[in-house]
Protein backbone atom coordinates (compact mmCIF):
# COMPACT_ATOMS: atom_id res chain seq x y z
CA UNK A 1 0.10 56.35 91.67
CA UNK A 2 -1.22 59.01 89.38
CA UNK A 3 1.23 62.36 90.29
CA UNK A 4 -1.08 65.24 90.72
CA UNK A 5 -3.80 63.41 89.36
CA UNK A 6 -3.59 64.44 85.55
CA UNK A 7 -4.14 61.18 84.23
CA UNK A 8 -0.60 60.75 83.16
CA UNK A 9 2.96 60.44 84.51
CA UNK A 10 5.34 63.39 84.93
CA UNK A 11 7.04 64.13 81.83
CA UNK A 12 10.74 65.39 82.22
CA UNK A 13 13.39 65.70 80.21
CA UNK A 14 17.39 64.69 81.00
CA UNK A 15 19.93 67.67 80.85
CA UNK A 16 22.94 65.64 78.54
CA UNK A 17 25.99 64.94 80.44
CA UNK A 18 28.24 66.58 77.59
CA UNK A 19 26.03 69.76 77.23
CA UNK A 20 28.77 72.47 77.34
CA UNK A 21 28.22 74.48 80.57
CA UNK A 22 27.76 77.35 78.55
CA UNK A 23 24.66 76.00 77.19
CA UNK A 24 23.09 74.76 80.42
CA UNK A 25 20.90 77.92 81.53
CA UNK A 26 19.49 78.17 77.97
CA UNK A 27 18.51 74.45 78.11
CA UNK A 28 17.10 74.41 81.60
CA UNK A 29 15.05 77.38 80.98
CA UNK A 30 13.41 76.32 77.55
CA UNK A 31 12.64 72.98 79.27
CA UNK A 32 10.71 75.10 81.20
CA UNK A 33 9.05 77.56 79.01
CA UNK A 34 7.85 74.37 77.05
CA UNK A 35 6.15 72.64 80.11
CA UNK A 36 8.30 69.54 81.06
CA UNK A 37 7.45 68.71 84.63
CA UNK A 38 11.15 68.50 85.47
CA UNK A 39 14.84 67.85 84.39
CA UNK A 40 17.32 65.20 85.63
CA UNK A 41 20.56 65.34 86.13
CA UNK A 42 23.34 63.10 84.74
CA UNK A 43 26.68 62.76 86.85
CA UNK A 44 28.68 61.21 84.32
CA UNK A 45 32.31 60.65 85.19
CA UNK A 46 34.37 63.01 84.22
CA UNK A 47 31.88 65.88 83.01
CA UNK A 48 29.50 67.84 85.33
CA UNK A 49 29.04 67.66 89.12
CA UNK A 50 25.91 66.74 90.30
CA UNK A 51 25.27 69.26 93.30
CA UNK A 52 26.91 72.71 91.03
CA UNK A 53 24.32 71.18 87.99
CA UNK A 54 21.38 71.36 90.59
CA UNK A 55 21.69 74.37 92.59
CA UNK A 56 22.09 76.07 89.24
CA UNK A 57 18.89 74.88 87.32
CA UNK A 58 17.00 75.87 90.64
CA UNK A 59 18.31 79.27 90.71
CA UNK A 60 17.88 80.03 86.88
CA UNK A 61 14.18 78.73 86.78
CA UNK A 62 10.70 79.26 88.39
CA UNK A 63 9.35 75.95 89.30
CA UNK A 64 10.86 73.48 87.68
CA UNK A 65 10.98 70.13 89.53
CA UNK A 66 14.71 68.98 89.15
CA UNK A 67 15.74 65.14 89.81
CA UNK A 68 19.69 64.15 91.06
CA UNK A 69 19.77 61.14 88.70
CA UNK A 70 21.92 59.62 90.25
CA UNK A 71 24.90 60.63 92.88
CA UNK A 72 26.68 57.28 93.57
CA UNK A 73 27.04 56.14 96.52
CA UNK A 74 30.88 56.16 97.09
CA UNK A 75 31.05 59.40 95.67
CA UNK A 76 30.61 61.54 99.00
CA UNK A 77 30.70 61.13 102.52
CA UNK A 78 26.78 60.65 103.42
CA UNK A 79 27.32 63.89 106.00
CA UNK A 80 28.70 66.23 103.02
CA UNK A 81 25.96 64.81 100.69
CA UNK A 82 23.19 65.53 103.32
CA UNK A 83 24.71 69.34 104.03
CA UNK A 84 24.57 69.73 100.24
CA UNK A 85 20.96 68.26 99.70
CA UNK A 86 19.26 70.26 102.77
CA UNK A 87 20.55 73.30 101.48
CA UNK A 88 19.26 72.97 98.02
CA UNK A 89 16.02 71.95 99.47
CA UNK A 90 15.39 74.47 101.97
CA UNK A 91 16.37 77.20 99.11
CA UNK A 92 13.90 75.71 96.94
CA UNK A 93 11.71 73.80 99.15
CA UNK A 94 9.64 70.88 97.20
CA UNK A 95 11.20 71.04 93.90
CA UNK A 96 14.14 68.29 94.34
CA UNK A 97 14.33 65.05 94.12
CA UNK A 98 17.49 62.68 94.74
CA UNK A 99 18.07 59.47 93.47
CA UNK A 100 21.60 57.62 94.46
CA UNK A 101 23.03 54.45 92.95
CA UNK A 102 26.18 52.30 92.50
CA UNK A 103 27.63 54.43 89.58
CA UNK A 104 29.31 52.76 86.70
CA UNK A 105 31.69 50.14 88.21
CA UNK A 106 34.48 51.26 85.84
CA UNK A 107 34.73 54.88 86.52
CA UNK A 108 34.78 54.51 90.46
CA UNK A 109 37.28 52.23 90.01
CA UNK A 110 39.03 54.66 88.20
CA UNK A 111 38.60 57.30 90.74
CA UNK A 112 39.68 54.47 93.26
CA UNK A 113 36.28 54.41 94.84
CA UNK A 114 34.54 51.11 93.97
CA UNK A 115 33.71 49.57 97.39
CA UNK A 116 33.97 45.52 97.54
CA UNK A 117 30.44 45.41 98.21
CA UNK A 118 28.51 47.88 96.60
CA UNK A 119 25.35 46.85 98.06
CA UNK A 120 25.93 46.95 101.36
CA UNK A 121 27.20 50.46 100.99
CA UNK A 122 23.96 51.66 99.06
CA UNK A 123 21.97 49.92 102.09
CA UNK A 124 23.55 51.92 104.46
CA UNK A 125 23.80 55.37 102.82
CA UNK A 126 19.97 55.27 102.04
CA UNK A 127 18.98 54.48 105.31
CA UNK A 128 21.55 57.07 106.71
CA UNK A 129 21.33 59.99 104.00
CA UNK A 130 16.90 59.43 105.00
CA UNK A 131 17.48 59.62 108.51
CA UNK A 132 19.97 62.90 108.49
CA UNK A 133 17.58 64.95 105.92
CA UNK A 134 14.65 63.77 108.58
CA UNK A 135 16.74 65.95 111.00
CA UNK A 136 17.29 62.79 113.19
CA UNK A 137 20.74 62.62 115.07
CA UNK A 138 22.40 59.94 113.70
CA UNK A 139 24.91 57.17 115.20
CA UNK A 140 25.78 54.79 112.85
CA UNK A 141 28.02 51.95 112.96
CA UNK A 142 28.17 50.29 109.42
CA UNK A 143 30.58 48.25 107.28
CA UNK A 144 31.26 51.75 105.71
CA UNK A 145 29.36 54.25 106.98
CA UNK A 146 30.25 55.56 110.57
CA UNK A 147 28.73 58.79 111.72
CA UNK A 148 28.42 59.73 115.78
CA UNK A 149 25.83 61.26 116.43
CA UNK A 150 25.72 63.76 114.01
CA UNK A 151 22.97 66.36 112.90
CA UNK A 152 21.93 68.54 110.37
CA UNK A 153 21.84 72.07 111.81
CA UNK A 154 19.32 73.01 109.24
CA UNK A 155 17.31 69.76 107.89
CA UNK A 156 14.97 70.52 105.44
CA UNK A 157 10.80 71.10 106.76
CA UNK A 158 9.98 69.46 103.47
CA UNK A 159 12.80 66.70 102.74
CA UNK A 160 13.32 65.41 99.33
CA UNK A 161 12.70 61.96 98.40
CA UNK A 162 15.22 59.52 98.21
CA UNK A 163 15.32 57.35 95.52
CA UNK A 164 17.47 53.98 94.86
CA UNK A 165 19.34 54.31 91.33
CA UNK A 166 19.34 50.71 90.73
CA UNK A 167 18.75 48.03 87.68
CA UNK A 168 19.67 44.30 89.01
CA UNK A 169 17.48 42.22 91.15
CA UNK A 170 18.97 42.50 94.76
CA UNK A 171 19.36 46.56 94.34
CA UNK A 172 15.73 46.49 92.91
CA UNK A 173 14.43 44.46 96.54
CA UNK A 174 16.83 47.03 98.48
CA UNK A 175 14.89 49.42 96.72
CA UNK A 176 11.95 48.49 97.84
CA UNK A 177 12.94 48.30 101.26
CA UNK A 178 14.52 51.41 101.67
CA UNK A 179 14.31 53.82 99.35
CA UNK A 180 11.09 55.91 98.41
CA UNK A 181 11.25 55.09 94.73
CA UNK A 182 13.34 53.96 92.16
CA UNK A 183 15.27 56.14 89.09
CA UNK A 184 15.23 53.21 86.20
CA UNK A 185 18.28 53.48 83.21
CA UNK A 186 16.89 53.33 80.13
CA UNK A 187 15.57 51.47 78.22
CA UNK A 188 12.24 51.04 80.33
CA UNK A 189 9.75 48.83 78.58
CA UNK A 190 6.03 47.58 79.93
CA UNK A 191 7.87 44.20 80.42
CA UNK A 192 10.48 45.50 82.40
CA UNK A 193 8.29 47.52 84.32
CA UNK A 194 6.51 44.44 85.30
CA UNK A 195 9.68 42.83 86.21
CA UNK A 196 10.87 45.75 88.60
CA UNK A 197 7.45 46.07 90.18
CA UNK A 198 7.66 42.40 91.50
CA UNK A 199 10.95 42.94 92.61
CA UNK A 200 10.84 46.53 94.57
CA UNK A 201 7.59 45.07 96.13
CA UNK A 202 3.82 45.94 97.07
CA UNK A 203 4.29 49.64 98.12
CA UNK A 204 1.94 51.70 96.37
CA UNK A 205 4.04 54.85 97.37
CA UNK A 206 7.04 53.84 95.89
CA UNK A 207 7.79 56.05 92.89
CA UNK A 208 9.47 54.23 89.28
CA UNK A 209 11.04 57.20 87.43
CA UNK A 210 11.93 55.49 83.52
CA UNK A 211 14.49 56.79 81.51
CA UNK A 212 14.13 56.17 77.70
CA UNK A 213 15.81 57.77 74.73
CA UNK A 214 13.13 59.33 72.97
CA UNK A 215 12.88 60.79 69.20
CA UNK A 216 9.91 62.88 67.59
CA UNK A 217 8.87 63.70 63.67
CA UNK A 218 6.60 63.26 61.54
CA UNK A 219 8.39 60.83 59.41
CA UNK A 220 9.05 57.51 62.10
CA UNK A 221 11.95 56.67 59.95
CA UNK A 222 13.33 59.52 60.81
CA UNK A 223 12.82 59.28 64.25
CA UNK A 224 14.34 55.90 64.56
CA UNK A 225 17.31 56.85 62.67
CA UNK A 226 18.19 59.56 66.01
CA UNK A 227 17.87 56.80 68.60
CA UNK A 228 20.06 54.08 66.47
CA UNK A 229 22.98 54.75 67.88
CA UNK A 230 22.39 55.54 71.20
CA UNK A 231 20.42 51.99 71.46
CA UNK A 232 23.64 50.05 70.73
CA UNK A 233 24.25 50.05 74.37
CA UNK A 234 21.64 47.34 74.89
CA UNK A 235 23.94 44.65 73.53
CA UNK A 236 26.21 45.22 76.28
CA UNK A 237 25.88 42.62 79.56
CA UNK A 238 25.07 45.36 82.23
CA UNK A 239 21.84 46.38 80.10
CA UNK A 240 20.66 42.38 80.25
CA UNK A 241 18.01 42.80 82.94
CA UNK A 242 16.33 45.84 81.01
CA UNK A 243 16.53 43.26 78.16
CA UNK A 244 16.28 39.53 79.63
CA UNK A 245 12.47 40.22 80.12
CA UNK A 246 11.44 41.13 76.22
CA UNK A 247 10.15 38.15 74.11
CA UNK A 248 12.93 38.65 71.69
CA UNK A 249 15.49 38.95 74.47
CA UNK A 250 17.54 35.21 72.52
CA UNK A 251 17.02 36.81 69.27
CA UNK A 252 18.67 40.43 70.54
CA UNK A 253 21.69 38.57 71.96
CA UNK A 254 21.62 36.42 68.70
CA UNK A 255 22.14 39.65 66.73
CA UNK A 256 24.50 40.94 69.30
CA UNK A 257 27.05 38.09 68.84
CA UNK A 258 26.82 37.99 65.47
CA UNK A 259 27.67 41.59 64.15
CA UNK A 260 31.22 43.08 64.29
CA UNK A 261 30.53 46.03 66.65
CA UNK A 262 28.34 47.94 68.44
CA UNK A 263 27.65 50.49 65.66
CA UNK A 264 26.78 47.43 63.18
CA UNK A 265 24.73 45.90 66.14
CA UNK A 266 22.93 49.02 66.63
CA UNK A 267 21.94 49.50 62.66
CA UNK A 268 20.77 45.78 62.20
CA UNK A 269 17.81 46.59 64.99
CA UNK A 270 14.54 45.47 63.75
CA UNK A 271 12.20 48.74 63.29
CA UNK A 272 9.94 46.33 65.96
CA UNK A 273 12.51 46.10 68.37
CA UNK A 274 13.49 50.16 68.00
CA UNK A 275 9.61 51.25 68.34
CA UNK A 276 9.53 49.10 71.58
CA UNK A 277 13.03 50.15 73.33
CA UNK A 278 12.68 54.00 73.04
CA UNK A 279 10.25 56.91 72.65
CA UNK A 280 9.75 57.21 69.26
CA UNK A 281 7.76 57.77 66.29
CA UNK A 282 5.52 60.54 65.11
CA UNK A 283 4.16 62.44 68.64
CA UNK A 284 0.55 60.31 68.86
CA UNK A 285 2.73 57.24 68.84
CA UNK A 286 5.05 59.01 71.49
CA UNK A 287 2.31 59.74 73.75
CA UNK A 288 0.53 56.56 73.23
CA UNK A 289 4.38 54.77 74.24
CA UNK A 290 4.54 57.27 77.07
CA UNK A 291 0.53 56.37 78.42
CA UNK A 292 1.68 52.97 78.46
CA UNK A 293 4.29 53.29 80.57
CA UNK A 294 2.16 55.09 82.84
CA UNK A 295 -0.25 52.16 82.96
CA UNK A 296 2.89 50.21 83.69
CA UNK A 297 3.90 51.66 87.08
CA UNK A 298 6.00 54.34 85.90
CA UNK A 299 4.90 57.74 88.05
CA UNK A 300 7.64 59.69 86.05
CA UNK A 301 8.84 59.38 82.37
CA UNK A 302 11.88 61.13 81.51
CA UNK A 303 13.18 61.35 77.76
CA UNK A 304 16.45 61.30 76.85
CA UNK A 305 17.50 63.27 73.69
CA UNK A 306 18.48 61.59 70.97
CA UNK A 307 18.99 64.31 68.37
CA UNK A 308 22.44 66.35 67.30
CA UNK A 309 21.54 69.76 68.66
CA UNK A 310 19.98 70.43 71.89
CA UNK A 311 17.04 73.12 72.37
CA UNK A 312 16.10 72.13 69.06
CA UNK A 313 15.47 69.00 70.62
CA UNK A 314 13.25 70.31 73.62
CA UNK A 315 11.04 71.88 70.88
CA UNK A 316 10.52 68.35 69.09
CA UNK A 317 10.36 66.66 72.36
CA UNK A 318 7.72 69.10 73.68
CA UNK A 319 5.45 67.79 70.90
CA UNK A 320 4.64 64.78 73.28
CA UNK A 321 3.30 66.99 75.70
């Protein structure tokens, strides 16, 4: 797919999950006023809700696209999460998207909402949450998911897609089967691409939005040296399949096992390995890294932040537009 046939894939930006609230107008706006396509939204437990985060950045801009990245499943009642969805989109018709996962396995357990089989859950509330925003009545009669026969009383004329928030192989195929596209964790790589492409399936209409962190400046060093630390997290086990795929994936676990922690893991990096694993480098590099995700399958490439303070940020960023 080539999105509105530019030649290139959408270019958005995340919103962090620990941007103050007081700071979240300015950031959505300048994202904006510098041309990103669209912002996504984190739902980190415990920070910011995902609905209140949405509804806001719609109001406070123009026509910015904005992207639920991800609501987890077990999170809300399908019904609820439906009501809230066709009311954003019929305020703002065509500028949402919604992507819904798992969540992190620790915090839902935490919150004491882990199901015991995650995948059957995210199975039925795609098909279901699809269905209700079509403005179908639905009676349902799932493992987890019982509705009778309930409607939306104002389903959306344009509904949003639905996309599967998903990294391991069986979520990928139930991706494929019955979600509309796929929201990939970063980091997103050509390889991996690859990999997720044979997995979700032949469906040339099924969207892959890639998250990466992503670092601009003139000096690469210096742009490495922002997305350091937040690439230590690819030495933990729930990042394998992003990594598994990568002809150094032996050597990275090598490295992994051998240094203390995840700060000393995340400094011993190969430049290589950093240039391949993130956005980064001086802005033709950046683009050139972004172009060849697009000829990878991604339709939407979303950069993650890595620098200290914020809208600065979105004016660095901006450069790879």
């Amino acid at each position: 797919m080539d999105p509105g046939g530019t030649g290139g894939p959408r270019i958005g930006v995340t919103v962090p999950a620990h941007i103050p609230p007081a700071g979240f107008v300015a950031y959505v706006r300048r994202a904006e006023q510098l041309g990103f396509h669209e912002v996504w939204l984190v739902e980190d437990c415990f920070l910011h809700g995902a609905f209140s985060q949405a509804a806001t950045a719609l109001a406070a801009t123009t026509s910015l696209h904005v992207g639920l990245g991800i609501i987890p499943a077990a999170a809300r009642n399908v019904a609820f999460a439906a009501m809230e969805i066709s009311t954003l989109a019929g305020l703002y018709p065509g500028r949402l998207t919604v992507g819904v996962g798992h969540g992190m396995p620790d915090w839902l357990r935490q919150a004491g909402a882990w199901p015991s089989s995650p995948l059957t859950l995210l199975d039925e509330y795609l098909r279901v949450l699809r269905r209700l925003l079509a403005g179908e009545h639905v009676d349902f009669g799932g493992r987890y998911i019982r509705l009778s026969d309930v409607r939306l009383g104002y389903p959306p004329a344009e509904p949003p897609k639905v996309l599967a928030g998903v990294r391991s192989p069986r979520s990928l195929r139930l991706a494929g089967q019955v979600a509309q596209g796929t929201v990939l964790a970063e980091p997103v790589t050509p390889e991996y691409l690859a990999f997720v492409r044979a997995e979700t399936g032949p469906d040339e209409d099924h969207e892959i939005v890639a998250y990466n962190l992503a670092s601009v400046d003139d000096d690469p060093g210096v742009a490495r040296g922002r997305v350091r630390g937040p690439l230590a997290v690819i030495g933990e086990r729930d990042w394998a399949p992003h990594t598994a795929v990568l002809d150094f994936a032996t050597d990275l676990v090598t490295l992994r096992n051998g240094t203390e922690s995840s700060g000393a893991f995340a400094a011993a990096l190969p430049d290589a390995w950093v240039d391949r694993l993130a956005i980064v480098g001086t802005p033709a590099t950046a683009r050139e890294q972004v172009r060849s995700l697009h000829r990878g399958g991604a339709d939407r490439v979303v950069l993650i932040p890595a620098y200290p303070d914020l809208l600065p940020a979105l004016d660095s960023l901006a450069r790879v537009l």
